[in-house]
Protein backbone atom coordinates (compact mmCIF):
# COMPACT_ATOMS: atom_id res chain seq x y z
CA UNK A 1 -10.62 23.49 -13.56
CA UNK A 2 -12.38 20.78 -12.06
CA UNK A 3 -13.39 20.83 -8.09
CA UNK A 4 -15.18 18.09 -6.09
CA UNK A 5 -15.66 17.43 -2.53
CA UNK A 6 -16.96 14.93 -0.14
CA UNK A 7 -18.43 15.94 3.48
CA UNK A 8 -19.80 13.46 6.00
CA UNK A 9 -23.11 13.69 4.41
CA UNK A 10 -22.28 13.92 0.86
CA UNK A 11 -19.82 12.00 -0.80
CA UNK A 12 -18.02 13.09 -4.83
CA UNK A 13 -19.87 16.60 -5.41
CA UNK A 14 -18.70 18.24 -8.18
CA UNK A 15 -18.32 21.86 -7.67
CA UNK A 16 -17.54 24.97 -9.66
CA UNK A 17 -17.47 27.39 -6.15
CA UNK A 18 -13.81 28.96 -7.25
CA UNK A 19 -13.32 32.89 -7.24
CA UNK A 20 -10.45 35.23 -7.90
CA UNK A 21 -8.12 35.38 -4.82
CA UNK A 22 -8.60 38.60 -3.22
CA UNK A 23 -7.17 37.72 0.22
CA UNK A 24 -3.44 36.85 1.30
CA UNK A 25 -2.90 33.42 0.15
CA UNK A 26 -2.62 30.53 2.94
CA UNK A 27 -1.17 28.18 1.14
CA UNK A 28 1.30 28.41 -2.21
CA UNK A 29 2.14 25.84 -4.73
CA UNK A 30 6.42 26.44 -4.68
CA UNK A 31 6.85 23.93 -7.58
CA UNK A 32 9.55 22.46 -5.78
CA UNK A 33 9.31 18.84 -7.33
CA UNK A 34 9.77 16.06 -5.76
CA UNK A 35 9.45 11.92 -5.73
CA UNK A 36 7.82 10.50 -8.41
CA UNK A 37 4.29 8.66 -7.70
CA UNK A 38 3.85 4.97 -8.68
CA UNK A 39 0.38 5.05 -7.92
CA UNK A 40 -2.47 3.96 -5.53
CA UNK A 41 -4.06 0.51 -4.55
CA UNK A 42 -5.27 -1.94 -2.04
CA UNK A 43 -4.48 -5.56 -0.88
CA UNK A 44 -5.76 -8.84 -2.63
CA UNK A 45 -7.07 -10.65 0.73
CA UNK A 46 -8.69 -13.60 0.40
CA UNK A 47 -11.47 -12.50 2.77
CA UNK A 48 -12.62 -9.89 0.59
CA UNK A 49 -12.99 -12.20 -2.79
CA UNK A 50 -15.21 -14.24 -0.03
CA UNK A 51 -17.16 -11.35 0.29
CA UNK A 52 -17.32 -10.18 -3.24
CA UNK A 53 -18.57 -13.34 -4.47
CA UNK A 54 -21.63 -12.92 -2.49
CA UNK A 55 -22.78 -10.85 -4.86
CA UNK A 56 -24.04 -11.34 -8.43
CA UNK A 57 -21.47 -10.97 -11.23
CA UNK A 58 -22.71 -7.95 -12.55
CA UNK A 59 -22.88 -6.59 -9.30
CA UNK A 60 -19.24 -7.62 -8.67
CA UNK A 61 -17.84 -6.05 -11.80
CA UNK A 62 -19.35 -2.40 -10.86
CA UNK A 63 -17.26 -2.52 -7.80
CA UNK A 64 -14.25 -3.59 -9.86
CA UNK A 65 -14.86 -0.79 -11.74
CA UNK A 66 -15.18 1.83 -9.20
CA UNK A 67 -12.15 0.42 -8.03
CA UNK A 68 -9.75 -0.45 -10.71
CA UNK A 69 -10.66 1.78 -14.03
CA UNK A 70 -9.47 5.02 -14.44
CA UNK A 71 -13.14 6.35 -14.41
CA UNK A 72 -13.30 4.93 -10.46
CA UNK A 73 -10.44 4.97 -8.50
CA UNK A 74 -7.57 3.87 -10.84
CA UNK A 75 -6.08 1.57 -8.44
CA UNK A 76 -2.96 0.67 -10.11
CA UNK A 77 -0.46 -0.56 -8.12
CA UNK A 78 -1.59 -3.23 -5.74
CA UNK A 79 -0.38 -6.15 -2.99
CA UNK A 80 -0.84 -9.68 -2.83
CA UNK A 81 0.22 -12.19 -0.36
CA UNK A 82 2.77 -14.77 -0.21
CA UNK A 83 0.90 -17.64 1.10
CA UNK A 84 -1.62 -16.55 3.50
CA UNK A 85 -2.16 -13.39 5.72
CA UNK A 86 -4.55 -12.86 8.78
CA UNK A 87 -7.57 -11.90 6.26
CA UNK A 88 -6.88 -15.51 4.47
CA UNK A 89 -9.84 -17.81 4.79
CA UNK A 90 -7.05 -20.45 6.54
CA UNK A 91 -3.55 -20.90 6.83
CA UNK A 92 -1.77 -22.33 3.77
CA UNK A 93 1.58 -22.02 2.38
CA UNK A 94 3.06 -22.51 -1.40
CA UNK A 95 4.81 -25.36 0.04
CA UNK A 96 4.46 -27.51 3.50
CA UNK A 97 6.31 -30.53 2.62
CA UNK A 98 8.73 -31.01 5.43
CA UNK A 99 12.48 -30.85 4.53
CA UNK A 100 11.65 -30.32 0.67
CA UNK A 101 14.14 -28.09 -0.03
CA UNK A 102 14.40 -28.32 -3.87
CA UNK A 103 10.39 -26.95 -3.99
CA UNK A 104 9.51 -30.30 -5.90
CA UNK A 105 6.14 -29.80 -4.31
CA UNK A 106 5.88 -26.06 -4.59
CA UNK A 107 2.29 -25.04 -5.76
CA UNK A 108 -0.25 -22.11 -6.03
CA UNK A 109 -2.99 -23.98 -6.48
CA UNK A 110 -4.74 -22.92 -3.43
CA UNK A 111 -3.97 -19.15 -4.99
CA UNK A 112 -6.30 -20.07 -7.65
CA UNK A 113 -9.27 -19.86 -5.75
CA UNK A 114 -9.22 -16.41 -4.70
CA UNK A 115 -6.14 -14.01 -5.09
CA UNK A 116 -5.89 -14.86 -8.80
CA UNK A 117 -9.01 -14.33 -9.82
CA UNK A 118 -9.19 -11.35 -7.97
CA UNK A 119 -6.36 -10.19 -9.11
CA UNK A 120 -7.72 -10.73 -12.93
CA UNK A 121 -11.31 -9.44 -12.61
CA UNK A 122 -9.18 -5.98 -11.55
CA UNK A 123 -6.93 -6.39 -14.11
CA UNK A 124 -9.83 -6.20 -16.65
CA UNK A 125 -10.46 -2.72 -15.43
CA UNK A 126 -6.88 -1.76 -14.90
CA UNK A 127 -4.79 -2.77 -17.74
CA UNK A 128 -1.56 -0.74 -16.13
CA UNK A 129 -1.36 -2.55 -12.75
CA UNK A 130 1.75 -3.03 -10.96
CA UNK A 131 2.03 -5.71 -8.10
CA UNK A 132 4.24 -6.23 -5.19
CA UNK A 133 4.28 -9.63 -2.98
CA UNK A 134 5.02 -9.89 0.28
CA UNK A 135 4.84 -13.15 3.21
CA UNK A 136 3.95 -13.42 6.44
CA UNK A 137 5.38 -16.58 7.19
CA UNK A 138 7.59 -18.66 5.50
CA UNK A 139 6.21 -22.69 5.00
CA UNK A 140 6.05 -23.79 9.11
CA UNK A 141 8.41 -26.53 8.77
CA UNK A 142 11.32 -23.62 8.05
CA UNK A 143 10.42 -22.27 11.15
CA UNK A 144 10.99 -22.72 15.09
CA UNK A 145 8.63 -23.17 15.97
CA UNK A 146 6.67 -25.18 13.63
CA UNK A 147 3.70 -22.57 13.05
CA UNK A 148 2.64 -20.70 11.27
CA UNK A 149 2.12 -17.58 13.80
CA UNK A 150 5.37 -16.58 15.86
CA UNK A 151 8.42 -17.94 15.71
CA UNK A 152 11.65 -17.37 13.78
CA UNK A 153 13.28 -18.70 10.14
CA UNK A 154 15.83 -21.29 11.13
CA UNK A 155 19.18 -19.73 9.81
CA UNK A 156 20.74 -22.83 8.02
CA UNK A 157 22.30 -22.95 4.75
CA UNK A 158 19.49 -25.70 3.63
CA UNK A 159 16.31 -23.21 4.81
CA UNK A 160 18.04 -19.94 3.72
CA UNK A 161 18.60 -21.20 -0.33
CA UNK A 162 15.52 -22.89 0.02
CA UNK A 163 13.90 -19.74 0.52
CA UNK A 164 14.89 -17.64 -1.95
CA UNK A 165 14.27 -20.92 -4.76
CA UNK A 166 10.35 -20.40 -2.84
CA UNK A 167 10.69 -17.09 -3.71
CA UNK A 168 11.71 -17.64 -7.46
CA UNK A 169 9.07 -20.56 -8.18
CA UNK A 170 6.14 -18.14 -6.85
CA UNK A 171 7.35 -15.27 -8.98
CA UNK A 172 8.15 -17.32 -11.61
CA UNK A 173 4.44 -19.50 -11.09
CA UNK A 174 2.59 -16.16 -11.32
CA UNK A 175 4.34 -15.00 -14.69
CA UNK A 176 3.17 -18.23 -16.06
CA UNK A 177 -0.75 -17.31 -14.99
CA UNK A 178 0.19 -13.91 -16.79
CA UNK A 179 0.59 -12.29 -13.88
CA UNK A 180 3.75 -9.76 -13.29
CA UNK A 181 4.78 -9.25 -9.91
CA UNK A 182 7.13 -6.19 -9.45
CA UNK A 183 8.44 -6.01 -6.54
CA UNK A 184 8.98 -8.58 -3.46
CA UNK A 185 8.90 -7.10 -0.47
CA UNK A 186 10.37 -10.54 2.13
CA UNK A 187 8.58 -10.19 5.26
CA UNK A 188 5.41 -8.64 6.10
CA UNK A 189 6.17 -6.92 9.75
CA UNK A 190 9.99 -8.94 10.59
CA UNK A 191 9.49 -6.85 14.03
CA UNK A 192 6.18 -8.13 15.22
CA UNK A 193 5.15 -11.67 16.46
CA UNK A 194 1.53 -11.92 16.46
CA UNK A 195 -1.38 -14.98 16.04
CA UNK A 196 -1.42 -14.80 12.78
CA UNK A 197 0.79 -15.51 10.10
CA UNK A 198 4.23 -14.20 11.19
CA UNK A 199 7.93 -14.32 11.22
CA UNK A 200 11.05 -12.28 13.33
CA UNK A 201 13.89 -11.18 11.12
CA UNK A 202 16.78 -9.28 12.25
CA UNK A 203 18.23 -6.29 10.00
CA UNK A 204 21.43 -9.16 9.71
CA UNK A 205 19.35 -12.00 9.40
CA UNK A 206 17.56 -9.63 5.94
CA UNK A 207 21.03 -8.31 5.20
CA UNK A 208 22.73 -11.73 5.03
CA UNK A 209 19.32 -13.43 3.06
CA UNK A 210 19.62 -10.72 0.30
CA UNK A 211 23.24 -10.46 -0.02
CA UNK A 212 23.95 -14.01 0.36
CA UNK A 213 20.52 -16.44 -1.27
CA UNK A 214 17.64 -14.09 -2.54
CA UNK A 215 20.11 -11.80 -5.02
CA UNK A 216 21.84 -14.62 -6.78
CA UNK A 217 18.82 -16.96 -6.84
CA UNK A 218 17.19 -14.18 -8.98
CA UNK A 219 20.06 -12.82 -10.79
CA UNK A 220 20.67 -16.71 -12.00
CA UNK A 221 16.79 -17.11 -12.96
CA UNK A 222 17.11 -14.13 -15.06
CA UNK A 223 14.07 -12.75 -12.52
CA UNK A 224 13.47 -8.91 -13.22
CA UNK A 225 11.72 -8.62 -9.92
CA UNK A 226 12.42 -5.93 -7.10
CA UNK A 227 13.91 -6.93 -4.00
CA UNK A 228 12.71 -4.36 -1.43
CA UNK A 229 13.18 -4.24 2.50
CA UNK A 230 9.63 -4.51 3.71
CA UNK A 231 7.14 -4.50 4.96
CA UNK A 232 8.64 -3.03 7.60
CA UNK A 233 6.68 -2.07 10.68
CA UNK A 234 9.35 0.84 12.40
CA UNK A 235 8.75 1.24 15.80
CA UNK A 236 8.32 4.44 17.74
CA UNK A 237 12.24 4.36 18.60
CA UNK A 238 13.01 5.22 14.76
CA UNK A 239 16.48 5.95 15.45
CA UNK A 240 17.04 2.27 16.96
CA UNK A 241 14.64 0.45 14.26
CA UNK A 242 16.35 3.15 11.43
CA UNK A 243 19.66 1.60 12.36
CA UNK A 244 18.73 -2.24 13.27
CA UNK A 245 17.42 -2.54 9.75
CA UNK A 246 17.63 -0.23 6.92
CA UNK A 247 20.93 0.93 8.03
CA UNK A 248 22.62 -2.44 8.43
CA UNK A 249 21.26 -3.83 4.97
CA UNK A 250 22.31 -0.89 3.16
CA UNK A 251 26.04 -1.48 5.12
CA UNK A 252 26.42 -4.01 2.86
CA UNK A 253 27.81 -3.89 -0.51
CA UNK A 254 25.75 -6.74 -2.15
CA UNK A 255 22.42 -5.56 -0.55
CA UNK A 256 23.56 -1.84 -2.16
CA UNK A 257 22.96 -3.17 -5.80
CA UNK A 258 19.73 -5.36 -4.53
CA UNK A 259 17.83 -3.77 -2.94
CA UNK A 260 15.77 -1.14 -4.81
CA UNK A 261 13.58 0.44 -2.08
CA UNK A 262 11.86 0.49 1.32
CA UNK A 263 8.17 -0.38 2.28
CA UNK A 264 6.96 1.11 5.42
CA UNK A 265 3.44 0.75 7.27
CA UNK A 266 2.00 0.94 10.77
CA UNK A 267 4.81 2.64 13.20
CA UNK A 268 7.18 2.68 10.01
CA UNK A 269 5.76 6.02 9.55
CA UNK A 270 8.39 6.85 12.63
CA UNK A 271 11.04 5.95 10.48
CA UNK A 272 10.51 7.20 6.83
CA UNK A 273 11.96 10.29 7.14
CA UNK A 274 14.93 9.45 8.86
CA UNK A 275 15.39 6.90 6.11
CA UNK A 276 14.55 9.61 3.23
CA UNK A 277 17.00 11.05 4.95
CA UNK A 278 19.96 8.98 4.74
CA UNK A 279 18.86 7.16 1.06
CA UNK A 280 16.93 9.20 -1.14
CA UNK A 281 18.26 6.88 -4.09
CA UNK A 282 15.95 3.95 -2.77
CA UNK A 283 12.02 4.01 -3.34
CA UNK A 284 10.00 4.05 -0.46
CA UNK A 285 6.42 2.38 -0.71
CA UNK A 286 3.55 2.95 2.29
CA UNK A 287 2.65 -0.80 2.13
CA UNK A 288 -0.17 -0.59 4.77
CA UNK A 289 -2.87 1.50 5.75
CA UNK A 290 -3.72 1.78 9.01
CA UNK A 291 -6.59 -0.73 9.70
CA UNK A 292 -9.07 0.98 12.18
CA UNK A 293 -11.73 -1.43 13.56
CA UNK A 294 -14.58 -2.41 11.61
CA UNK A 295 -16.84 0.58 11.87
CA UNK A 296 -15.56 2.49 8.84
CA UNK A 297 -16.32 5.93 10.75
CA UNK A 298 -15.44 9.20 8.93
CA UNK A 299 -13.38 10.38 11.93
CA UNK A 300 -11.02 7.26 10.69
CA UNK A 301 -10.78 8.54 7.34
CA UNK A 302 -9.99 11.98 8.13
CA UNK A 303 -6.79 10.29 10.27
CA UNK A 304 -6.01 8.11 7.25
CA UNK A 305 -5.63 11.41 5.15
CA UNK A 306 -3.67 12.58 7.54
CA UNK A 307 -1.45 9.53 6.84
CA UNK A 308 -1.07 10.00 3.00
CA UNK A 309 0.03 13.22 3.60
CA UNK A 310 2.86 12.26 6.20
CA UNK A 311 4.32 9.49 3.75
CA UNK A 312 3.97 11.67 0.89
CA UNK A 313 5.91 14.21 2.50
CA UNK A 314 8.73 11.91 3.45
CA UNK A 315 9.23 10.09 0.16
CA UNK A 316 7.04 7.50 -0.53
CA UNK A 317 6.05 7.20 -4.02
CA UNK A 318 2.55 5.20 -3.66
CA UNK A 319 0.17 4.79 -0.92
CA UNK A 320 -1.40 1.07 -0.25
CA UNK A 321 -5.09 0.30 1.65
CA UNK A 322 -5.78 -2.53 3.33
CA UNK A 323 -8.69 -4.36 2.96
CA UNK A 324 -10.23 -3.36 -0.39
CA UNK A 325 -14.02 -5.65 0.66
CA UNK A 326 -15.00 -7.33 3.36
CA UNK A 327 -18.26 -8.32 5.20
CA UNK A 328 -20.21 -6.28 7.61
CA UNK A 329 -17.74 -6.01 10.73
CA UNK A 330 -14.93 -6.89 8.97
CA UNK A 331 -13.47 -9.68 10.77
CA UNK A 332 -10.65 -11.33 10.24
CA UNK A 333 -10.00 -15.42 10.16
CA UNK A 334 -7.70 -14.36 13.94
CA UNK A 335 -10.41 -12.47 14.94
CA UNK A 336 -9.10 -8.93 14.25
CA UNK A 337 -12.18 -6.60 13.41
CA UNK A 338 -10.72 -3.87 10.40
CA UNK A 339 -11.96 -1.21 7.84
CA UNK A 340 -12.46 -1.74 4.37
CA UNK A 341 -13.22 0.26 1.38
CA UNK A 342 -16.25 -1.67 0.64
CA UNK A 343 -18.83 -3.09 2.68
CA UNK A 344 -20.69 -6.40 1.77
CA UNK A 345 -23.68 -7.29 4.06
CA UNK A 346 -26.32 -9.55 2.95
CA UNK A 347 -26.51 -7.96 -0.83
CA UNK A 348 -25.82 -4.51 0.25
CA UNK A 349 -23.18 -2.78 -0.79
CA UNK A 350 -22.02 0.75 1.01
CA UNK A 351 -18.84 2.25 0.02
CA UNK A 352 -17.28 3.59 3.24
CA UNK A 353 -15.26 7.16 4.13
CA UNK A 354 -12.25 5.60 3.09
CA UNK A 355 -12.88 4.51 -0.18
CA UNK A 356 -13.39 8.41 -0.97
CA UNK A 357 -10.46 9.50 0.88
CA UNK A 358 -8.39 7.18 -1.53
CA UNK A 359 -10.36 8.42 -4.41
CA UNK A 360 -9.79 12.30 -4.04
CA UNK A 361 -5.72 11.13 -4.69
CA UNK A 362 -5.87 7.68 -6.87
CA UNK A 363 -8.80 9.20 -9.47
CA UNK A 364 -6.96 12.33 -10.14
CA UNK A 365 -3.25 11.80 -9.49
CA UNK A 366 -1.49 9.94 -12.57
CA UNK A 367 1.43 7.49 -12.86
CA UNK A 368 4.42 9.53 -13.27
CA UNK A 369 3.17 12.69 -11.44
CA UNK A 370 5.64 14.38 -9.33
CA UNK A 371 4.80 15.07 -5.42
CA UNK A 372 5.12 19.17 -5.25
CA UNK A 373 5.94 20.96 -2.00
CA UNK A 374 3.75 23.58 -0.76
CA UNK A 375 4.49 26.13 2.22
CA UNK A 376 1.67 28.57 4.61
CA UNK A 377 -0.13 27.85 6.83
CA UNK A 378 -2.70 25.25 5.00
CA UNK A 379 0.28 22.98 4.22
CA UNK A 380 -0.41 20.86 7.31
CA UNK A 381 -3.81 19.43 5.80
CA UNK A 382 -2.75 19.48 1.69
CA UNK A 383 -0.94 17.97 -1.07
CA UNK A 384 0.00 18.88 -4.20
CA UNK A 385 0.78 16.73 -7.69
CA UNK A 386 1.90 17.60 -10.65
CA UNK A 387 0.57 15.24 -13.38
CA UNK A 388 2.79 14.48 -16.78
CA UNK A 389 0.75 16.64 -18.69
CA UNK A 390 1.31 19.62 -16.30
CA UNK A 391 -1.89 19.29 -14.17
CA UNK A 392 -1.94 20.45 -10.86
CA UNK A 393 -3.55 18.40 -8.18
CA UNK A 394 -4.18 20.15 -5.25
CA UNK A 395 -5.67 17.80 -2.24
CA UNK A 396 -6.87 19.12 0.92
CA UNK A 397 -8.79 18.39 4.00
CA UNK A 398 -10.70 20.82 6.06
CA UNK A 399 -10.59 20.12 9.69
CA UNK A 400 -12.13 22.19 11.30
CA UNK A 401 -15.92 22.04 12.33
CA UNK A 402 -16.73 25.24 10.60
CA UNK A 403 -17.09 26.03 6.57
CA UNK A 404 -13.59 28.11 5.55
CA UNK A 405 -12.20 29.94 2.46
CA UNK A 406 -8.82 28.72 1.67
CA UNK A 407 -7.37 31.47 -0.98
CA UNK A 408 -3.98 29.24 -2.89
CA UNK A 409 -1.05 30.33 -4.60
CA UNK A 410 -0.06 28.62 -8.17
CA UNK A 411 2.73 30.36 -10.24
CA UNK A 412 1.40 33.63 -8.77
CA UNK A 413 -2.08 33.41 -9.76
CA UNK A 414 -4.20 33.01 -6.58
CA UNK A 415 -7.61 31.69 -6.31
CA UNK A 416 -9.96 30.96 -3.52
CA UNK A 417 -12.23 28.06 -2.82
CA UNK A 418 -15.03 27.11 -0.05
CA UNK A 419 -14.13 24.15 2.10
CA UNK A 420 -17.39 22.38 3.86
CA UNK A 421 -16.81 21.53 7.30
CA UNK A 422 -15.16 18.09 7.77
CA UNK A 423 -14.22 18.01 3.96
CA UNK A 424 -12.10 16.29 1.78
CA UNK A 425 -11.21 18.53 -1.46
CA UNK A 426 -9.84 17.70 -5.09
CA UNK A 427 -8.78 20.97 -7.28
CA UNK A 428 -7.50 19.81 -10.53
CA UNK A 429 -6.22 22.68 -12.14
């Protein structure tokens, strides 16, 4: 049995502080098992290869490590953007030649800067890595109007199969830099106009793009890539957002044998279970940690714990950070100040709260593993995993501002172990 811990002051402490149970257990293992986990991982952002390559290359390659190999934090399923995000350097596409819509002058050149070699210093660590793409805008002269931030895809029969060929040629460009994508999730946030790279889709405007361009264009390029509906954003009305997307796309009989799951993030969480709900055939992903606001506090990461648990609970087979590095403040091109798992300031490197609340799941929790249910009263700050080789993986958080015994439950045989206050907890049993 292995046991470690991090506090506010003291991060990774290995532990052996387990006794027999002698109290009434608050929390039991049912073995009730669940959705199957596809893993844990972070966003390639072009702001954070900026910031890496301030160091030196050793330097760089020990925070690949801790990040990537299965000694660190075993990030193995990970995001990468279509074109560029809001933590892109500028604003580029794969392809802003007006009216070209054969892609004769499709290129990611500009992603061989910085995503790709990010993307293969990890892989060095982390030979099992899954990736999923998603945009947040589609090239500006699709668009109305032409920007990059707001605006809408034009609906015409020239844009729409144009799209999904843009879709095949970057898929199809990466495989050819050795580089599998796995899923495509087509529009990062389709409820949400913002400053940055964007785009508005309606749950017809998806339905019609999948059913009617995206599905053939890869079922005639032999492409073995997902289609998923994401990223989607929710919206605190998750019966009305529920309905206006996932449950018109799924309405249709085409997008039925497309589409193979769901990615939620940000006020998605409103809508996950209702979703679960209604199609527990799909896969749902959490695409998108929450992004705080540069000061990487510990009160932050106990809320993002908080968050695994709720998506884990309602399906979702992998959780997703954000910003894996970034600079000291962490702001973005827009000017959108947001947490990070690493800091980078002037040579120094701190690894923040967050990195070790993603750590206590993504070091001990395997590919494969099944989510477990648990019941009593400690259920409300826990998860549990079971690993393919039987492991339990018991996760919890202590809230409260006071040390606490929390006596569990597994197949009948109880133990009891000694939360610090403000705690994050891995049993591995």
């Amino acid at each position: 049995m292995k046991i470690v811990s991090t506090t506010r002051n003291k991060a990774w402490q290995e532990h052996d502080h387990i006794t027999v149970g002698n109290q009434v257990p608050q929390l039991y293992v049912t073995g009730n098992r669940k959705q199957t986990i596809r893993g844990f991982g972070g966003c390639f952002n072009e702001l954070g290869k900026i910031a890496l390559n301030e160091l030196s290359p050793d330097r760089q390659q020990q925070i690949y490590k801790e990040l990537f190999s299965v000694e660190g934090c075993n990030f193995n399923f990970n995001r990468l953007p279509v074109g560029a995000n809001d933590f892109s350097e500028i604003w580029y596409s794969c392809n802003e030649t007006d009216g070209d819509y054969e892609m004769k002058h499709f290129s990611i050149e500009r992603d061989l800067k910085y995503i790709i070699p990010y993307i293969r210093e990890a892989q060095k660590h982390q030979e099992a890595m899954q990736l999923f793409a998603s945009p947040w805008s589609p090239p500006t002269w699709m668009k109305f109007p032409k920007a990059y931030n707001f605006g809408t895809l034009v609906q015409t029969e020239d844009n729409l199969k144009a799209y999904a060929l843009y879709f095949k040629k970057f898929i199809e460009s990466y495989k050819a830099q050795d580089i599998k994508i796995n899923q495509l999730h087509i529009q990062n946030e389709p409820m949400s106009t913002q400053k940055f790279p964007s785009c508005i889709w309606s749950g017809k405007e998806l339905c019609s793009f999948i059913a009617n361009y995206l599905f053939d264009a890869f079922r005639e390029g032999n492409i073995d890539t997902d289609i998923f509906l994401g990223t989607l954003n929710g919206g605190s009305d998750f019966h009305t957002h529920f309905n206006a997307f996932l449950n018109v796309v799924m309405d249709d009989a085409i997008c039925q044998k497309a589409v193979k799951g769901v990615g939620y993030q940000w006020d998605g969480k409103s809508a996950i279970a209702v979703s679960y709900d209604a199609f527990p055939e799909l896969e749902y992903i959490q695409t998108e940690s929450e992004c705080g606001d540069g000061r990487n506090s510990y009160e932050y990461a106990m809320y993002i714990f908080g968050l695994i648990r709720h998506y884990m609970r309602f399906g979702s087979t992998a959780y997703v950070y954000w910003n894996i590095a970034l600079k000291k403040g962490g702001e973005s091109t827009w000017g959108w100040c947001q947490n990070s798992l690493v800091t980078i300031d002037h040579g120094e490197v701190t690894y923040n709260p967050e990195f070790y609340v993603m750590k206590h799941f993504s070091h001990f929790v395997k590919r494969g593993a099944k989510y477990i249910e648990l019941t009593g009263r400690w259920n409300a700050n826990s998860l549990c995993f079971e690993n393919p080789d039987g492991e339990i993986i018991l996760v919890v958080m202590n809230p409260f501002e006071e040390t606490k015994d929390l006596t569990f439950d597994v197949k009948g045989k109880t133990s009891t172990i000694i939360l610090e206050p403000h705690s994050f907890t891995t049993v591995a049993i």
